[in-house]
C-alpha atoms as a PDB file:
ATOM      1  CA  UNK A   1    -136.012 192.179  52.560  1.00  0.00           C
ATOM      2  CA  UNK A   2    -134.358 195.304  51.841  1.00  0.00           C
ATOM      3  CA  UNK A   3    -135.861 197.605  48.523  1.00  0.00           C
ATOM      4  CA  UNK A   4    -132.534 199.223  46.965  1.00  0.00           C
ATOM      5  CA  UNK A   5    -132.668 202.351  45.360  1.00  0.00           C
ATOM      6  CA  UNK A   6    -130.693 202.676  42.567  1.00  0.00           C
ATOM      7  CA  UNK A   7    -128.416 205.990  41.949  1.00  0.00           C
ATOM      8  CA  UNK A   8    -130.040 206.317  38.513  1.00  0.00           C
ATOM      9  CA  UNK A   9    -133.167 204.646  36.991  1.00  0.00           C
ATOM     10  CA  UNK A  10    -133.127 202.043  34.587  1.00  0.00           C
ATOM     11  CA  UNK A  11    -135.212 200.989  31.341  1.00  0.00           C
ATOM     12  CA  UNK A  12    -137.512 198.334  32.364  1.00  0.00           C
ATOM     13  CA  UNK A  13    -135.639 195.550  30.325  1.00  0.00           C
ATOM     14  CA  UNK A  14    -132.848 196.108  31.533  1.00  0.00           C
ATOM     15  CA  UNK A  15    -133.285 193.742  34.502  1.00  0.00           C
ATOM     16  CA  UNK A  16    -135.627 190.925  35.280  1.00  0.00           C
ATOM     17  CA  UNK A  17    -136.958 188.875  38.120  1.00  0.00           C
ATOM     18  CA  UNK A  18    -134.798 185.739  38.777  1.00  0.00           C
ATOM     19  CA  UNK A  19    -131.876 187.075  36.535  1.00  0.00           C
ATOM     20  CA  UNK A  20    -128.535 186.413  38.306  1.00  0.00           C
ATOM     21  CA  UNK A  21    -125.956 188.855  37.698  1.00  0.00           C
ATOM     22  CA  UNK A  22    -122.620 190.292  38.653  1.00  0.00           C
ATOM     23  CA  UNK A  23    -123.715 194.004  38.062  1.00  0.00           C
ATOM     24  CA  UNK A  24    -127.620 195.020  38.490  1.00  0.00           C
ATOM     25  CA  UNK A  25    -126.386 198.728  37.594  1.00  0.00           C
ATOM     26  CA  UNK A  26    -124.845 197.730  33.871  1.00  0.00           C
ATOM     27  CA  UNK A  27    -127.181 195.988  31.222  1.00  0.00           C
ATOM     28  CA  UNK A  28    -123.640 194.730  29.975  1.00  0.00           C
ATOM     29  CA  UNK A  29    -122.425 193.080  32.702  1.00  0.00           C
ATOM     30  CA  UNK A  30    -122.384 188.921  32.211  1.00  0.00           C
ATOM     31  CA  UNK A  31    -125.655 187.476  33.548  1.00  0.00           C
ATOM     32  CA  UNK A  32    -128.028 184.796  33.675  1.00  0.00           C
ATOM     33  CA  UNK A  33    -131.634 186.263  32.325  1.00  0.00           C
ATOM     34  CA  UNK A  34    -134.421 183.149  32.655  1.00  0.00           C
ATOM     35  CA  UNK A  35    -137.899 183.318  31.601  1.00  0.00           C
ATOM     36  CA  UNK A  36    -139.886 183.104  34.511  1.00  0.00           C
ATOM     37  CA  UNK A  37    -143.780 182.277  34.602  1.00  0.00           C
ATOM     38  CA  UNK A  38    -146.489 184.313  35.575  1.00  0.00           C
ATOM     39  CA  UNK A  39    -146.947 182.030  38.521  1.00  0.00           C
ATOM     40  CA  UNK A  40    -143.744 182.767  40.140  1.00  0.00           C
ATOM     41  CA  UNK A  41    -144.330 186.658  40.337  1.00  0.00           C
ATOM     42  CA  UNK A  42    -146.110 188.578  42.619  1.00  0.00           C
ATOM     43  CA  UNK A  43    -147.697 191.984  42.776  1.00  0.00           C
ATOM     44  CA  UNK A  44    -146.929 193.887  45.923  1.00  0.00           C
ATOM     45  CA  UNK A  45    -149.055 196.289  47.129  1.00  0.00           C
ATOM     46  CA  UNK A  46    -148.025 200.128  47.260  1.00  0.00           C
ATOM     47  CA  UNK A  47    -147.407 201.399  50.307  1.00  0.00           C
ATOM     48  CA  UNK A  48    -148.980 205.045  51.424  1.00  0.00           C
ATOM     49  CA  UNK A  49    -145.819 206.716  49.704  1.00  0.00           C
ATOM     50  CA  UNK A  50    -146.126 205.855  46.214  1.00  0.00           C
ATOM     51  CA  UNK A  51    -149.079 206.225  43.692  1.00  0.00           C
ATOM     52  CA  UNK A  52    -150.507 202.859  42.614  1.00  0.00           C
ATOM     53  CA  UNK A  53    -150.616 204.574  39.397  1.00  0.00           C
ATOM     54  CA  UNK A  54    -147.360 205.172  38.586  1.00  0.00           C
ATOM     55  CA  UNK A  55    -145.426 202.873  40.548  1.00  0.00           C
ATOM     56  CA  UNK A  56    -145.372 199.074  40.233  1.00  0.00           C
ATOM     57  CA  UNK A  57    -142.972 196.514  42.859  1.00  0.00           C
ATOM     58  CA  UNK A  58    -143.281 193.131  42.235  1.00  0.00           C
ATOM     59  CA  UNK A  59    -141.650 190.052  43.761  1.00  0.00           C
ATOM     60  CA  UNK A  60    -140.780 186.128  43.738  1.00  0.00           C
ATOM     61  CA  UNK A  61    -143.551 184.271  45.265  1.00  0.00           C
ATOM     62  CA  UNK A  62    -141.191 181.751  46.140  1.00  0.00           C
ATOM     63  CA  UNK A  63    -137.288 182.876  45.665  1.00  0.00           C
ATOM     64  CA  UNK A  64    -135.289 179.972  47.402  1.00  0.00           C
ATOM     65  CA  UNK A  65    -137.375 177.248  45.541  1.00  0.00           C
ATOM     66  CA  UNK A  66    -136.679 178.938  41.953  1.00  0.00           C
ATOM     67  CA  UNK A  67    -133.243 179.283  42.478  1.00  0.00           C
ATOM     68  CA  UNK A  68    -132.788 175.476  43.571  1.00  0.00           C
ATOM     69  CA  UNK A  69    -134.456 175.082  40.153  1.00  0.00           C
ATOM     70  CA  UNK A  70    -132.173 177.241  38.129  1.00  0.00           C
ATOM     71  CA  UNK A  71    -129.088 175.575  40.303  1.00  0.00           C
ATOM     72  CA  UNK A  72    -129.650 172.540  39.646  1.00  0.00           C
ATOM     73  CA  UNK A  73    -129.402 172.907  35.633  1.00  0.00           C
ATOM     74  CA  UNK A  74    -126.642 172.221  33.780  1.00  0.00           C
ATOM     75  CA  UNK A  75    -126.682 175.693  31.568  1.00  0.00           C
ATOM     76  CA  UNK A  76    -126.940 177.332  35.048  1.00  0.00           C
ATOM     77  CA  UNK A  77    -124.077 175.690  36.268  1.00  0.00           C
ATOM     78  CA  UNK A  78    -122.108 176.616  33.025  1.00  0.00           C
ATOM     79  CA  UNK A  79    -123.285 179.753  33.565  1.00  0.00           C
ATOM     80  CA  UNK A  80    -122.541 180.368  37.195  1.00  0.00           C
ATOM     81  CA  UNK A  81    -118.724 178.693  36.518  1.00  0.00           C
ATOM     82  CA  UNK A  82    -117.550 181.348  34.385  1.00  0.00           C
ATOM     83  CA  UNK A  83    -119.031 183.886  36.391  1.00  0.00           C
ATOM     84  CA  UNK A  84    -117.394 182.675  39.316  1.00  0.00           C
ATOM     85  CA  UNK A  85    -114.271 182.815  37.394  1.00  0.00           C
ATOM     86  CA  UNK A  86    -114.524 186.737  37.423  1.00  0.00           C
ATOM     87  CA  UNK A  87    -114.129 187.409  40.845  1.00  0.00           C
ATOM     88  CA  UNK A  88    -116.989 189.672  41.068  1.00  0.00           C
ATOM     89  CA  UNK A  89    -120.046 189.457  43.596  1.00  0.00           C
ATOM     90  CA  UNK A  90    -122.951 188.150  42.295  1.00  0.00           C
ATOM     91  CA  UNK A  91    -126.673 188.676  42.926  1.00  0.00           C
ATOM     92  CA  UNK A  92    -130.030 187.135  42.458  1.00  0.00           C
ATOM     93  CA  UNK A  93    -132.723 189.440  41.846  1.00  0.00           C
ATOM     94  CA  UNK A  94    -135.796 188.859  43.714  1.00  0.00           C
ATOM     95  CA  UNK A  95    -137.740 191.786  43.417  1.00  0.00           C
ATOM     96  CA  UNK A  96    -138.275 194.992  40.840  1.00  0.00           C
ATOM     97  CA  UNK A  97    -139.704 198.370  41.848  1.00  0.00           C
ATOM     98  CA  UNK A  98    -140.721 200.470  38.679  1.00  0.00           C
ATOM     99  CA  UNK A  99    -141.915 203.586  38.097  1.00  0.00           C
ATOM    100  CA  UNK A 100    -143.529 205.660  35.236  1.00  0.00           C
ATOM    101  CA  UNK A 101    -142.361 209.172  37.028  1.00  0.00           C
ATOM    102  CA  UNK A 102    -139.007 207.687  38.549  1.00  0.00           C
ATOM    103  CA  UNK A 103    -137.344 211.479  39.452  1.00  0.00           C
ATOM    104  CA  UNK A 104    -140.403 212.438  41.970  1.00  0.00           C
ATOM    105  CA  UNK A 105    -140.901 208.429  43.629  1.00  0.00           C
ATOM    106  CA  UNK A 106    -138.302 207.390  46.205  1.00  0.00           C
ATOM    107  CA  UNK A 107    -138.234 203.302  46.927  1.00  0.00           C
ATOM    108  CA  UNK A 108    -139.681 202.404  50.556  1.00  0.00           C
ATOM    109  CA  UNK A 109    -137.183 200.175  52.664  1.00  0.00           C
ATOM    110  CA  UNK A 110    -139.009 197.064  54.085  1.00  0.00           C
ATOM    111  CA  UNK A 111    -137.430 194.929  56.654  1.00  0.00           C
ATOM    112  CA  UNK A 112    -138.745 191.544  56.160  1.00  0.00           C
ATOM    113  CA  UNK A 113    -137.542 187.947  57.074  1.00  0.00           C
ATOM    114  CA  UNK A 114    -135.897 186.370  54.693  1.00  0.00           C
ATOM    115  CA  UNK A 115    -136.544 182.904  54.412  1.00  0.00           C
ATOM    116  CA  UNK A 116    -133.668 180.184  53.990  1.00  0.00           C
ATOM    117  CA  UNK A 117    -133.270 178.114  50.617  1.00  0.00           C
ATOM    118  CA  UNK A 118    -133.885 174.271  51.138  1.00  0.00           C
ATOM    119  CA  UNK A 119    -131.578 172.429  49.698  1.00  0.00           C
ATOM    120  CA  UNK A 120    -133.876 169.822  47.752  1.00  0.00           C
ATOM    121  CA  UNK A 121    -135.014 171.340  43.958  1.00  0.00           C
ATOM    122  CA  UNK A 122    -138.545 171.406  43.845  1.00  0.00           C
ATOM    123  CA  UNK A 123    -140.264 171.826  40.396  1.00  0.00           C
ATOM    124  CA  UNK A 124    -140.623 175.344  39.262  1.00  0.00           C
ATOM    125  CA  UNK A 125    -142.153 176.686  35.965  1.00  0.00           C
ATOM    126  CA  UNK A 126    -138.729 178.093  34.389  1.00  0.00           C
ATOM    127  CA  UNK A 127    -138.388 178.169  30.887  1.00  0.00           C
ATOM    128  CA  UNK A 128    -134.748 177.115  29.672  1.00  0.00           C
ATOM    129  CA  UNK A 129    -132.114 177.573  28.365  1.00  0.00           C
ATOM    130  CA  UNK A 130    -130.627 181.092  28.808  1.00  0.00           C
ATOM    131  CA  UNK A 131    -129.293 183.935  27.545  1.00  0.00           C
ATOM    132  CA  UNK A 132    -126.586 186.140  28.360  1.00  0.00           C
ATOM    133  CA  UNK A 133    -127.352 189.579  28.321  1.00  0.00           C
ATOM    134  CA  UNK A 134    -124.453 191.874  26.091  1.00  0.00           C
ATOM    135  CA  UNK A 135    -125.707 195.019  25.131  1.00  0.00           C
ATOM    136  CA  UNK A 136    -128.486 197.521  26.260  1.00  0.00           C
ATOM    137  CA  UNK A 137    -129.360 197.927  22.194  1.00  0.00           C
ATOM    138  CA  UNK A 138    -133.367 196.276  22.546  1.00  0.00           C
ATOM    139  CA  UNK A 139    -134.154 198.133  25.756  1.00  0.00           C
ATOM    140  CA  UNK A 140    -137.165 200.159  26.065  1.00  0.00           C
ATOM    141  CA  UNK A 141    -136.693 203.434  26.362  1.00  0.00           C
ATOM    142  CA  UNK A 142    -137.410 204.716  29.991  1.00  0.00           C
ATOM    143  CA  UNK A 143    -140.534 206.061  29.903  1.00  0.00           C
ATOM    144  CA  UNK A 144    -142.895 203.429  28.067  1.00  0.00           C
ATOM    145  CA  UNK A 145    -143.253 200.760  30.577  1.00  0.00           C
ATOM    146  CA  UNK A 146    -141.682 202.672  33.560  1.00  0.00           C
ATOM    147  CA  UNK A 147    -138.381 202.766  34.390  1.00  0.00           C
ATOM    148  CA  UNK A 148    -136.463 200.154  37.438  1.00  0.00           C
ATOM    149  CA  UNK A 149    -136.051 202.236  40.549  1.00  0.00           C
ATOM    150  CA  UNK A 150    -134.909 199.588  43.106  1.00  0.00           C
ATOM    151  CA  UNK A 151    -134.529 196.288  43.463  1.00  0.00           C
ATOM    152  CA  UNK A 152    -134.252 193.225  45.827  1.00  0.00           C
ATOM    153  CA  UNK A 153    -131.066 191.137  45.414  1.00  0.00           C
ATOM    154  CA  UNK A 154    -129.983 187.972  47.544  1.00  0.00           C
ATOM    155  CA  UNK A 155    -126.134 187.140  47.624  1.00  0.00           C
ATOM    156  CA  UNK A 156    -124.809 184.498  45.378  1.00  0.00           C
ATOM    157  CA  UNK A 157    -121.518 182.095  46.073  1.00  0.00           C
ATOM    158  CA  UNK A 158    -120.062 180.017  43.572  1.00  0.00           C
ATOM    159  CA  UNK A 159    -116.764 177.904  43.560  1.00  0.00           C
ATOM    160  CA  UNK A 160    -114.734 175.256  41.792  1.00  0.00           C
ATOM    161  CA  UNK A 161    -113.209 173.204  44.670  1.00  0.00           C
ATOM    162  CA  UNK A 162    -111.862 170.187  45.909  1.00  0.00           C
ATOM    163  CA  UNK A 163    -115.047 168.018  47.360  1.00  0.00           C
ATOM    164  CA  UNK A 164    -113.574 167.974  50.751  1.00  0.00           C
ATOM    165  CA  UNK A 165    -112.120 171.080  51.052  1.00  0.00           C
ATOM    166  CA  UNK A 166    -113.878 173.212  54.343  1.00  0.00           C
ATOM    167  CA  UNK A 167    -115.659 175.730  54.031  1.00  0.00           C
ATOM    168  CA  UNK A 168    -114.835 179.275  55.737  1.00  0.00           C
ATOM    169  CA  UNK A 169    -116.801 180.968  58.253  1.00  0.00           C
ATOM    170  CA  UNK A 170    -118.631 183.848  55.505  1.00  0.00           C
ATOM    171  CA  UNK A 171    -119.994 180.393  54.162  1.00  0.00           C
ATOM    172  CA  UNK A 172    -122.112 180.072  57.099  1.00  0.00           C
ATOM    173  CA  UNK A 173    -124.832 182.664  55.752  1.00  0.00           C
ATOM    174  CA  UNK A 174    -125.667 180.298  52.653  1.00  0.00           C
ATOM    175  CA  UNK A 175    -127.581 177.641  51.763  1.00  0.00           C
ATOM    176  CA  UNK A 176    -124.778 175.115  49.435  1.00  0.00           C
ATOM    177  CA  UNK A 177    -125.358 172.708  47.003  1.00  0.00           C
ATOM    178  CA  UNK A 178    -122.677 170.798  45.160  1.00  0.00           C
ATOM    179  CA  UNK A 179    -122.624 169.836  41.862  1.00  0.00           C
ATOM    180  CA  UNK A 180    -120.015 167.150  40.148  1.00  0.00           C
ATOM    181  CA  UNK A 181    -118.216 168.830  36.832  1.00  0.00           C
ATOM    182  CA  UNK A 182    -118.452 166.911  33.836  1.00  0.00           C
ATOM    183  CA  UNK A 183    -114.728 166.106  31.804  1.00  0.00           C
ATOM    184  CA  UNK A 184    -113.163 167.506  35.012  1.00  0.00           C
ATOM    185  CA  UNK A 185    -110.859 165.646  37.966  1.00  0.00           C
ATOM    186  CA  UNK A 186    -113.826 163.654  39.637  1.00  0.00           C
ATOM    187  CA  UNK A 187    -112.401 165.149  43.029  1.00  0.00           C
ATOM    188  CA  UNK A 188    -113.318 168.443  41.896  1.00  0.00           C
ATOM    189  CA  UNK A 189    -117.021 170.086  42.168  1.00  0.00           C
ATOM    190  CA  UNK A 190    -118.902 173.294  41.720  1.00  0.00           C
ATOM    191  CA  UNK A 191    -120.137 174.705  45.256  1.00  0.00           C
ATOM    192  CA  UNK A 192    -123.231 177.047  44.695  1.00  0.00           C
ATOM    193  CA  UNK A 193    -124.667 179.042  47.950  1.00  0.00           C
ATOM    194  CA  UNK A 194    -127.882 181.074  48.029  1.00  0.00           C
ATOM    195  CA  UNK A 195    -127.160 183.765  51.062  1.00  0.00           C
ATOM    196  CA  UNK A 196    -128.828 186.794  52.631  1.00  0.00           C
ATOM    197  CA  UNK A 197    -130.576 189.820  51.137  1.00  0.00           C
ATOM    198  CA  UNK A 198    -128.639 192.966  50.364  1.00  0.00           C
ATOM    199  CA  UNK A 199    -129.090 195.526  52.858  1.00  0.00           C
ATOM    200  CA  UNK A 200    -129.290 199.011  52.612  1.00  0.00           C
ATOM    201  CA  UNK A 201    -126.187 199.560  54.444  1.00  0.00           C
ATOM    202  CA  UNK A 202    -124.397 197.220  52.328  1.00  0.00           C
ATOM    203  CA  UNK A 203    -125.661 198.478  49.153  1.00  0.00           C
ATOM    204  CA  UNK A 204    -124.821 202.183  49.958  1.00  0.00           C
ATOM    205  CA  UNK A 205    -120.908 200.773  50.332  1.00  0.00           C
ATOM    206  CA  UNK A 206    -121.124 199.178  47.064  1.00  0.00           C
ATOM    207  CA  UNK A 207    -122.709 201.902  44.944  1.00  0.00           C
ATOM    208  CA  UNK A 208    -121.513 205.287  46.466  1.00  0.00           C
ATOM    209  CA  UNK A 209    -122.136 207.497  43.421  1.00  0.00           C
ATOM    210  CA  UNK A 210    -122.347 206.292  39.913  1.00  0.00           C
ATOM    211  CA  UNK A 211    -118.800 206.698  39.430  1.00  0.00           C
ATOM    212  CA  UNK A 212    -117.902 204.689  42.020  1.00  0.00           C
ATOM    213  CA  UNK A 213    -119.442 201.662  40.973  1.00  0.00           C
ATOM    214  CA  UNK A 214    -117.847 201.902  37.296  1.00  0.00           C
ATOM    215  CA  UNK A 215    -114.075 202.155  39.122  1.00  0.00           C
ATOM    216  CA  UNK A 216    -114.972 199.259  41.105  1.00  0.00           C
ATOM    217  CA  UNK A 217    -115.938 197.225  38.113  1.00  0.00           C
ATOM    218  CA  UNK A 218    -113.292 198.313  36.348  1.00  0.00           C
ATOM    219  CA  UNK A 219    -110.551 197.352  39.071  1.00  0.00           C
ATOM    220  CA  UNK A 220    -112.138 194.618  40.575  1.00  0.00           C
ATOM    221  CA  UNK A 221    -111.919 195.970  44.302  1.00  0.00           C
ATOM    222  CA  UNK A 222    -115.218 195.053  44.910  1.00  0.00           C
ATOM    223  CA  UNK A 223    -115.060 191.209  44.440  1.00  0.00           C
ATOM    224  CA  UNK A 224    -115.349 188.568  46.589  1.00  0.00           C
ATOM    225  CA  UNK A 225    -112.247 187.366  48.453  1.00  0.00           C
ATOM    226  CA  UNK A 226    -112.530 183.513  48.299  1.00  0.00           C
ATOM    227  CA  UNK A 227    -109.248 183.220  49.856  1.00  0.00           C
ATOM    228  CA  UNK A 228    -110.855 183.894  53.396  1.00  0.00           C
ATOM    229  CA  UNK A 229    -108.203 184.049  56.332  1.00  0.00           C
ATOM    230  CA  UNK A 230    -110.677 182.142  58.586  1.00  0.00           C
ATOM    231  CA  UNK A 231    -110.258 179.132  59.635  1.00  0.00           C
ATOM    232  CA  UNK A 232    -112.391 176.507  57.523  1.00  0.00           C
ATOM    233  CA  UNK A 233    -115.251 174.866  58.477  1.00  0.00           C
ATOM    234  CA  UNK A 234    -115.652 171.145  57.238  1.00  0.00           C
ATOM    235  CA  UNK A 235    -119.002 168.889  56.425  1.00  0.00           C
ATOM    236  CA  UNK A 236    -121.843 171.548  55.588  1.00  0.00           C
END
């Protein structure tokens, strides 16, 4: 899995393991900020560029089963609907690389399987419910407890649809559940899909400079187009 650098470092509570969110860059954007257990996060071990010391990268032992988890509760599901109704790309974040000297440490770039999402929850340790995350005004200041440098993000689907409407071919690349909506049409259902890691490649086209990013959240020209001109794909 791919380590992103970000364009500009960030105070360390500004994101968090397992949050899901439609902007990692912007403590304001709308997300989904669990409390995750101790026993769900793992230390990484520095690699021959950085300084123990100063830098810190640490991971989700177990990324696919937690997010089955948080799918399969409701306040998730509330959650991922209205996001879903923005249009935006969203992200899960599986791993955080900090650092207490962020302008002189540059983020390694690891190319590891990623392993698929099973489609059965399994119990995780997740405290609930959650929060959503408005305002950057109880951040620590960069500095204390390092600042975020990079990140590992896996992409996020999420639709309101018809429960046999086909999928598209992009849908291939994720791993769906499906999920009846409560005082809704019972022939409608929310479609969540857990898909690759963001590469490097794909997160240098998204963020560009810093500017960049804020005039694609602003005019929306970086959401996902659910409207696919493929032909669908029925039964998965």
């Amino acid at each position: 899995m791919s380590i992103l650098r970000l364009p500009e470092p960030l105070p360390s509570a500004s994101i968090a393991l397992g949050q899901i969110t439609t902007n990692p860059l912007s403590a304001s954007s709308d997300s989904i900020k669990p409390s995750v257990s101790s026993d769900s996060i793992q230390k990484a071990s520095p690699s021959d560029k950085e300084d123990a010391e100063s830098t810190s990268h640490i991971t989700l032992t177990d990324a696919s089963q937690l997010f089955d988890t948080l799918r399969n509760d409701t306040s998730t599901q509330d959650s991922l609907r209205k996001l879903s109704q923005q249009n935006k790309p969203i992200y899960f974040v599986t791993g955080i690389q900090t650092s207490k000297s962020p302008s002189h440490k540059r983020a390694t770039v690891s190319h590891e399987p990623i392993t698929e999402a099973t489609e059965t929850p399994q119990t995780q340790q997740v405290q609930l419910p959650f929060r959503r995350i408005d305002s950057a005004s109880n951040m620590a200041s960069a500095g204390e407890e390092g600042s975020v440098v990079a990140v590992e993000l896996l992409k996020v689907k999420c639709r309101i649809g018809a429960v046999n409407e086909p999928h598209c071919i992009s849908d291939v690349d994720y791993v769906w559940s499906y999920h009846a909506l409560e005082d809704e049409d019972e022939d409608l259902q929310l479609s969540i899909g857990l898909g690759k890691a963001v590469e490097e490649r794909e997160w240098k086209e998204l963020t560009g400079s810093k500017e960049e990013w804020v005039e694609r959240d602003t005019d929306h020209n970086w959401s996902y187009d659910y409207e696919d001109s493929d032909d669908g794909l029925g039964g998965f």
